[in-house]
C-alpha atoms as a PDB file:
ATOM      1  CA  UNK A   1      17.319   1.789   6.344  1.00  0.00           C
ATOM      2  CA  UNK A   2      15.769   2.285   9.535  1.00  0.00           C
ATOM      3  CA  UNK A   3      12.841   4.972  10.723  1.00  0.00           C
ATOM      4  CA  UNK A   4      15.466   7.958  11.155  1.00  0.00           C
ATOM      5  CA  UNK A   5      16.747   7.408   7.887  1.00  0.00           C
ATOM      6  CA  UNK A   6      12.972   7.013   5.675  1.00  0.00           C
ATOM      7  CA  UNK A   7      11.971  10.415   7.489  1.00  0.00           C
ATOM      8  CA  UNK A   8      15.694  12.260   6.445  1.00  0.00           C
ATOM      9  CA  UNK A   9      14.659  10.348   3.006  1.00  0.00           C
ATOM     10  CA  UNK A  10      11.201  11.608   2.832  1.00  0.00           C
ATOM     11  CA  UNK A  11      12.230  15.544   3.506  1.00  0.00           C
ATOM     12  CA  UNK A  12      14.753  15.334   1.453  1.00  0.00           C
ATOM     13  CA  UNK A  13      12.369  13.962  -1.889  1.00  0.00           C
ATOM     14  CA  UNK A  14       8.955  16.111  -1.137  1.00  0.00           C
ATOM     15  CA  UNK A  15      11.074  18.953   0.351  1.00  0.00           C
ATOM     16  CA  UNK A  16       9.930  19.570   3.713  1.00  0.00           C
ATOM     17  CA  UNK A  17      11.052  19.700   6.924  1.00  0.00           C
ATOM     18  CA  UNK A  18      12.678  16.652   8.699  1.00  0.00           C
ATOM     19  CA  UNK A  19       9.656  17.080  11.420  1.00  0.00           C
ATOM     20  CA  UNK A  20       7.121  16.888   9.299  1.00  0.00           C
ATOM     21  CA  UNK A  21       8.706  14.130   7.486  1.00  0.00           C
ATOM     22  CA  UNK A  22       8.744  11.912  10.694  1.00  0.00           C
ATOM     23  CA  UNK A  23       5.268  13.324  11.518  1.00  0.00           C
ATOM     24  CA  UNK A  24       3.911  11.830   8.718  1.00  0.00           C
ATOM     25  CA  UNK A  25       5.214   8.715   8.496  1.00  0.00           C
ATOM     26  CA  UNK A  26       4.542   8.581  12.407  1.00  0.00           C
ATOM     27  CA  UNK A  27       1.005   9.383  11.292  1.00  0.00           C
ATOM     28  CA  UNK A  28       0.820   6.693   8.035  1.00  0.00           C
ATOM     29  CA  UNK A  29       1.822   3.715  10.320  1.00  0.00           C
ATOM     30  CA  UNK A  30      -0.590   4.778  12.964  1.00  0.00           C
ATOM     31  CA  UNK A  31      -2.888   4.245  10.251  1.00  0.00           C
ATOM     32  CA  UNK A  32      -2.035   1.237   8.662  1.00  0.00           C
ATOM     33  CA  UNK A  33      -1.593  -0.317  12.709  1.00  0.00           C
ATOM     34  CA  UNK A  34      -5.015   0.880  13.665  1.00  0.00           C
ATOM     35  CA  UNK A  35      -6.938  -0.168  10.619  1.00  0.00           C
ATOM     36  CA  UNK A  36      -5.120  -3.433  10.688  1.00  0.00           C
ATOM     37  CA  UNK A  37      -6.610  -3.819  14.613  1.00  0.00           C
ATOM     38  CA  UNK A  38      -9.980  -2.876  13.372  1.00  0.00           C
ATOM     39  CA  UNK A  39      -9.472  -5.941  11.027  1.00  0.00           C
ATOM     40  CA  UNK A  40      -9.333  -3.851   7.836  1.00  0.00           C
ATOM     41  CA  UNK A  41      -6.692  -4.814   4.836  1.00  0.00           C
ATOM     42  CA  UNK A  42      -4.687  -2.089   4.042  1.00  0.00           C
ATOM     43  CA  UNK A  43      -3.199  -2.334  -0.087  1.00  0.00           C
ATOM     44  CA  UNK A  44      -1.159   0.440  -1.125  1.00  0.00           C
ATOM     45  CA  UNK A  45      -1.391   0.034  -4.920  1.00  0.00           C
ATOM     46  CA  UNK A  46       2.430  -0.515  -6.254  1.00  0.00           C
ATOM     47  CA  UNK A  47       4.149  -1.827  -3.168  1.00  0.00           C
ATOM     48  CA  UNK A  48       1.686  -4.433  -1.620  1.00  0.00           C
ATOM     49  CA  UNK A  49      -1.016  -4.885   0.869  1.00  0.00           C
ATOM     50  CA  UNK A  50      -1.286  -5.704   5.113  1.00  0.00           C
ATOM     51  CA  UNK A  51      -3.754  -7.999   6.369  1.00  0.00           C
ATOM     52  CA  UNK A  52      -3.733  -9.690   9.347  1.00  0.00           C
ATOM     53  CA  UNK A  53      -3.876 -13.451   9.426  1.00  0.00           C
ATOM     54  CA  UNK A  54      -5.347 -16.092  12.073  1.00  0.00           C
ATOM     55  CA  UNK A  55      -2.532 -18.535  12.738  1.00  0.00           C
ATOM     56  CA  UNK A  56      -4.405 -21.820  14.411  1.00  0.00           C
ATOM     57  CA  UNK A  57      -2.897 -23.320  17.755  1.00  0.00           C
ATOM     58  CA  UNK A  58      -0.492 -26.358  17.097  1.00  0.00           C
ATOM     59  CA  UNK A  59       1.631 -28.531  19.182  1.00  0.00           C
ATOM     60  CA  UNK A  60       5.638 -26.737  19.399  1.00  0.00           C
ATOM     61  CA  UNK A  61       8.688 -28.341  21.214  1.00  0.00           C
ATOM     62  CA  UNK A  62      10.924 -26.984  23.660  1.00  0.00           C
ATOM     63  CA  UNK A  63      14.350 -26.610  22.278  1.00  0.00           C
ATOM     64  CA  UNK A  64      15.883 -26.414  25.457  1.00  0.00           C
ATOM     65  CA  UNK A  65      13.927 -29.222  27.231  1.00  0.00           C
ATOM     66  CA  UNK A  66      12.311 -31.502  23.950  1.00  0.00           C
ATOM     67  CA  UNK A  67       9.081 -30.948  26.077  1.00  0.00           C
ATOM     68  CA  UNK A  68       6.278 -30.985  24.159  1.00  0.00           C
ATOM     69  CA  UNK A  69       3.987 -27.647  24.565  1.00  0.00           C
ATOM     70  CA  UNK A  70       0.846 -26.447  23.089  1.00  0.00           C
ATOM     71  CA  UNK A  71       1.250 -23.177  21.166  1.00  0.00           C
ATOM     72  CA  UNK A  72      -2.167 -20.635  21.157  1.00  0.00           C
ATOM     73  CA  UNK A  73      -3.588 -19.584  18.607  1.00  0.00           C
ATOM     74  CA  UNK A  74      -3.162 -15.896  17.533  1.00  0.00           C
ATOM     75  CA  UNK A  75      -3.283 -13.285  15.489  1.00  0.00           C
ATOM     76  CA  UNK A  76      -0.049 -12.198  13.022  1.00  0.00           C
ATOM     77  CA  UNK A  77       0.223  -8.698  10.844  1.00  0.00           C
ATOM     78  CA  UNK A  78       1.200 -10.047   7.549  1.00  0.00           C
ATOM     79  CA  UNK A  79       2.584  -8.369   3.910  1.00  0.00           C
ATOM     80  CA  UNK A  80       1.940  -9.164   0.971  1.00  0.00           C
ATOM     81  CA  UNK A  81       4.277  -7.184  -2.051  1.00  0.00           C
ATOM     82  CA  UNK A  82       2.637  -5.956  -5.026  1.00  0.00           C
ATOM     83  CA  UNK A  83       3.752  -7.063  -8.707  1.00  0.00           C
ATOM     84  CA  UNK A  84       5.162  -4.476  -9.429  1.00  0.00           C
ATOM     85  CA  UNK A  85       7.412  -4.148  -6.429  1.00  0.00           C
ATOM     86  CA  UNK A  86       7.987  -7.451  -7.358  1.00  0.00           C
ATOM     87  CA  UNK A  87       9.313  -6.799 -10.756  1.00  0.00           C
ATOM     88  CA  UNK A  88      11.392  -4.255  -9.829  1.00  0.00           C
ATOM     89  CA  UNK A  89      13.643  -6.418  -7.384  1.00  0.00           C
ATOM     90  CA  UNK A  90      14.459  -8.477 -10.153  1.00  0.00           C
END
């Protein structure tokens, strides 16, 4: 399922208009993108919770070359899924 498709999804279960479905879910991941910039966890009880995560610099490889490189460190968004989204993929 891709964006398109949750919004037609979304109008279709609360009943309103395919605009306003794609507004807000334009509008819920602004949210969850800005508060995850701002360094904030975001859990949405049921499904699972954002975070971001500090990922340390490390020594890669070129796969093309075998060069050895130095990789950064950096930031990454990461997800983690609730138990009960969980259960109910099993």
């Amino acid at each position: 399922m891709n964006k398109s498709e949750l919004a037609s999804e979304i109008s279709k279960k609360t009943q309103i208009s395919k605009a306003k479905a794609w507004e807000t879910l334009n509008a819920t991941i602004e949210s969850i993108k800005s508060s995850l910039k701002k360094g904030k966890k975001v859990s949405l009880v049921g499904f699972g919770s954002f975070s971001v995560k500090q990922r340390k610099a490390r020594t890669g490889r070129n796969p093309k070359t075998g060069e050895t490189i130095q990789i950064k460190a950096r930031k990454v968004p990461s997800f983690q899924a609730g138990s009960e989204f969980k259960k109910m993929l099993k």
